[in-house]
Protein backbone atom coordinates (compact mmCIF):
# COMPACT_ATOMS: atom_id res chain seq x y z
CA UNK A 1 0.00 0.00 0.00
CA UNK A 2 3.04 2.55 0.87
CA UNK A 3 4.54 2.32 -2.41
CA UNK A 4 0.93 2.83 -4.02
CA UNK A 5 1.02 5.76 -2.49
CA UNK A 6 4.76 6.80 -3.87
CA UNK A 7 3.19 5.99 -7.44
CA UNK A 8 -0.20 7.95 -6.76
CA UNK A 9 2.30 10.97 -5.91
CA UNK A 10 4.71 11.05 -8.77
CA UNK A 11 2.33 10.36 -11.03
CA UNK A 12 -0.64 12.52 -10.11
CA UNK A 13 2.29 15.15 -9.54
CA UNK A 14 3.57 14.23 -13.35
CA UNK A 15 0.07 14.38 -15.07
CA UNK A 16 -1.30 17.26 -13.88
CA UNK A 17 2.33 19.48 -15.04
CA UNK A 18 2.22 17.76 -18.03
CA UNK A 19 -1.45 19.15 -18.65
CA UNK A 20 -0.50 22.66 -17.61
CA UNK A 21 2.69 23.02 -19.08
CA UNK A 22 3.72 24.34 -22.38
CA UNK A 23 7.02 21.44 -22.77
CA UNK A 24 6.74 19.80 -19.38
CA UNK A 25 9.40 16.76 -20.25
CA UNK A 26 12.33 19.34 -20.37
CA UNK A 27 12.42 20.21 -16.94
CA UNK A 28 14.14 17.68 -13.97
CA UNK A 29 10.92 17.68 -12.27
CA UNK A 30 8.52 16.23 -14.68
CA UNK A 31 11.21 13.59 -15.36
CA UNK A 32 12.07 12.71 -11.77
CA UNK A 33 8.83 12.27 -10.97
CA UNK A 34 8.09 10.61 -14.39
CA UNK A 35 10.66 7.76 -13.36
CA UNK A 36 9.84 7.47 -9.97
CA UNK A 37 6.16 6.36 -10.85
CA UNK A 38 7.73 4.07 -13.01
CA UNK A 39 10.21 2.69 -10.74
CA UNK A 40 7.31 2.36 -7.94
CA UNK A 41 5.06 1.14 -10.34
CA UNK A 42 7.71 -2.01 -11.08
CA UNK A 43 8.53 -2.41 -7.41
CA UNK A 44 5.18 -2.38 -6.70
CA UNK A 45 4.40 -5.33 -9.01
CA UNK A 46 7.39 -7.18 -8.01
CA UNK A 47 6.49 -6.97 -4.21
CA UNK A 48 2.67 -8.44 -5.60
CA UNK A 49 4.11 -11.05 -8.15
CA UNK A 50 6.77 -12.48 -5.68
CA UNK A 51 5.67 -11.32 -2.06
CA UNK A 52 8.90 -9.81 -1.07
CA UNK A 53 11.08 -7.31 -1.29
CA UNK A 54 12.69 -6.77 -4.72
CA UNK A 55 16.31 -5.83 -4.56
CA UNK A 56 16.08 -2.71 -6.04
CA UNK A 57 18.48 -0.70 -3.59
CA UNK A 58 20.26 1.31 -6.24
CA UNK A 59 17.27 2.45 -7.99
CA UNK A 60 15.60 3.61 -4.88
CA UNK A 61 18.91 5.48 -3.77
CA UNK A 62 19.25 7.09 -7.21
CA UNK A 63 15.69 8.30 -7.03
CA UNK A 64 16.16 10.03 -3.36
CA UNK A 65 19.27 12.05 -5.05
CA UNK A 66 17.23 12.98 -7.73
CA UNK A 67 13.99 14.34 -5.91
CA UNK A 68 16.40 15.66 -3.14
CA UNK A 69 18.11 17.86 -5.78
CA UNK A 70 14.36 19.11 -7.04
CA UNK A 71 12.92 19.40 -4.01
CA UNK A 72 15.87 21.44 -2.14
CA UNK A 73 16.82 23.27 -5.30
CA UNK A 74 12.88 24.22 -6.32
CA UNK A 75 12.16 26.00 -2.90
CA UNK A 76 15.30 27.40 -1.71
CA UNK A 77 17.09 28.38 -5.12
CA UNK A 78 14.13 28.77 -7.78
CA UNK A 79 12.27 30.14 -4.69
CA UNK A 80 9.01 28.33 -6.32
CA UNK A 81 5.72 28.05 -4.97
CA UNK A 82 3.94 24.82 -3.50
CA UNK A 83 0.45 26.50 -3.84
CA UNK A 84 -0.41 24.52 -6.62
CA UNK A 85 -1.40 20.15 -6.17
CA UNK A 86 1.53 19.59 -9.07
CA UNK A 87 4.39 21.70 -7.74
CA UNK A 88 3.41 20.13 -4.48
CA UNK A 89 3.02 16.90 -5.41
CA UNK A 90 6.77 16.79 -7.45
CA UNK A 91 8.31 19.34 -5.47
CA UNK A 92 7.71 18.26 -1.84
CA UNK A 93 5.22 15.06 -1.51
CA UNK A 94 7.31 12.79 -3.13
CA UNK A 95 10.57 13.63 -2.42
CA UNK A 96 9.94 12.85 1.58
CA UNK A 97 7.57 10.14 0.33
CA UNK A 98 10.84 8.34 -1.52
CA UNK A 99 13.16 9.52 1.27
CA UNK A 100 10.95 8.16 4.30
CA UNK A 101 11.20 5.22 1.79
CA UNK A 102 14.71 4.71 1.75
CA UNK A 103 15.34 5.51 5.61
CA UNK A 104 12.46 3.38 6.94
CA UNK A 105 10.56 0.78 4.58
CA UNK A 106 12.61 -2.47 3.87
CA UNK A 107 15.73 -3.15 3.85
CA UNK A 108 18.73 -1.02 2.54
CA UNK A 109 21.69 -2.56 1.23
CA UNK A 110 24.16 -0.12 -0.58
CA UNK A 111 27.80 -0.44 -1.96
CA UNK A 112 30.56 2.01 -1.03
CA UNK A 113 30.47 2.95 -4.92
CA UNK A 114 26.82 3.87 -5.25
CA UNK A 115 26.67 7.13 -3.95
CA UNK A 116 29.37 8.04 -6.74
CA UNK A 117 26.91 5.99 -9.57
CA UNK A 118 23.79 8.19 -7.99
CA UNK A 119 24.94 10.92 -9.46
CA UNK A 120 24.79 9.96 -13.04
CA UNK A 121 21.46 10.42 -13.82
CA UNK A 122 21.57 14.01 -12.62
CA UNK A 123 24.78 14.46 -14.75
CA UNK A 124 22.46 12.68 -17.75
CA UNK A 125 20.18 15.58 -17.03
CA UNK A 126 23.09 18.27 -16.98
CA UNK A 127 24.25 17.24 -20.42
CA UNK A 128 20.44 16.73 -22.21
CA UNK A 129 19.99 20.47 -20.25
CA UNK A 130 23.27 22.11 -21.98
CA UNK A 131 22.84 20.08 -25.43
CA UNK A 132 19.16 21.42 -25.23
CA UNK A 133 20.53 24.88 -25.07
CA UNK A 134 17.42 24.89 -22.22
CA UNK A 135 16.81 28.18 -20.15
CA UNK A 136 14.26 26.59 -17.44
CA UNK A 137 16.18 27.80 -14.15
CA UNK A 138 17.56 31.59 -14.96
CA UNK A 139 21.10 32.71 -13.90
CA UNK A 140 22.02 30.24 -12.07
CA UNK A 141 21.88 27.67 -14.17
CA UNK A 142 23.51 29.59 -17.28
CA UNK A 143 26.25 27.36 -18.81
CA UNK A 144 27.26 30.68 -20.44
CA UNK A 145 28.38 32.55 -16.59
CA UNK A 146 31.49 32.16 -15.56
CA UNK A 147 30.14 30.66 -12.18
CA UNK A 148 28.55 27.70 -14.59
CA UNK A 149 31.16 25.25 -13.03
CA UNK A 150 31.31 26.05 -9.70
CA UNK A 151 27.73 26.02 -9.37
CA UNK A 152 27.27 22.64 -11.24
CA UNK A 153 30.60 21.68 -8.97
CA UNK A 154 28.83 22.28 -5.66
CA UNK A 155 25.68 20.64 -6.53
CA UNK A 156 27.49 17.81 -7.42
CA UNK A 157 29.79 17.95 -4.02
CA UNK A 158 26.23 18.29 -2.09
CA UNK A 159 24.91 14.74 -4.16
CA UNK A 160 27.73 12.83 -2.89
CA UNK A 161 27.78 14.10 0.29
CA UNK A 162 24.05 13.20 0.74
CA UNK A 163 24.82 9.83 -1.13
CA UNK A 164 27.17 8.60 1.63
CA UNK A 165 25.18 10.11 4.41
CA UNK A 166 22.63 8.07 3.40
CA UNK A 167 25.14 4.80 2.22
CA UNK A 168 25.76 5.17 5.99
CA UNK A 169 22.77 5.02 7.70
CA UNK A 170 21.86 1.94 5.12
CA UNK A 171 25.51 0.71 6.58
CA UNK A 172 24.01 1.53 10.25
CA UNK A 173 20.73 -0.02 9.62
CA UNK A 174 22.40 -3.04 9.02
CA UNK A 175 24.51 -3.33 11.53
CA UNK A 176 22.12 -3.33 14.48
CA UNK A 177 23.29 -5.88 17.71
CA UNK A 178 21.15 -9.20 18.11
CA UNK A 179 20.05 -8.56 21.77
CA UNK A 180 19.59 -5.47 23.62
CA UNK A 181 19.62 -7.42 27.10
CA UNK A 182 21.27 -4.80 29.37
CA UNK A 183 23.00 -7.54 31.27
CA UNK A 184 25.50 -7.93 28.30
């Protein structure tokens, strides 16, 4: 039922930007949320199909980078507004939907390297969004400033940090001691 409602976010959050905006598939947050329904949607049939937990531990770490870097980036940076269901729904709602994910439902089992392989998909993004010759986020995204690097620099700095925070806490999860009898 939890990752129902994951899917019901993204998507709901996906379909109604798609029906108010003009090119809605250039910008990160119609295609975060785009894959994250899909993602959901495929974990939630595994979970149905097999009745357990599919292994799908990169994926869902990938995804919390992802709607991290829209939902942190959309409010503080863009300074956008959450007034309407959509910008809500991809902006907010599903990014702590797919985090609370990641830190509490099911297991987590990450390798030292993913945190470094999370980052591609945002750097897949970066490239479409400079080939593109896209203008969706103003001045500070403007691969023609000089800041262009440094900006695109600390962002990715900030992904990797979060990556192995949260490559930790899986690590910590993990590692939790088989008794708690205080006379140990």
């Amino acid at each position: 039922m939890w990752r129902l409602v994951i899917l019901a976010s993204a998507l709901t959050g996906f379909g109604l930007a798609v029906s108010r905006l003009h090119d809605p598939l250039t910008a990160l947050s119609q295609q975060a949320s785009l894959l994250t329904g899909v993602v959901y949607a495929v974990l939630l049939v595994h979970g149905l199909v097999t009745g357990r937990e599919p292994r799908a531990w990169w994926w869902r770490g990938t995804l919390v980078i992802m709607l991290m870097l829209v939902c942190v980036t959309f409010i503080t940076i863009l300074q956008g507004t959450l007034g309407r269901l959509d910008s809500l729904l991809e902006h907010l709602i599903t990014p702590l939907l797919v985090l609370a994910d990641f830190l509490v439902v099911g297991r987590v089992v990450t390798k030292w390297w993913y945190p470094i392989t999370w980052l591609g998909l945002p750097l897949v993004y970066l490239v479409y969004y400079v080939a593109a010759d896209l203008t969706l986020y103003g001045k500070f995204l403007n691969p023609g400033r000089s800041s262009f690097p440094l900006v695109i620099t600390g962002f990715m700095a900030a992904l990797l940090a979060l990556g192995y925070l949260l490559h930790g806490y899986g690590t910590l999860r993990r590692v939790t001691p088989r008794t708690s009898d205080p006379a140990q």
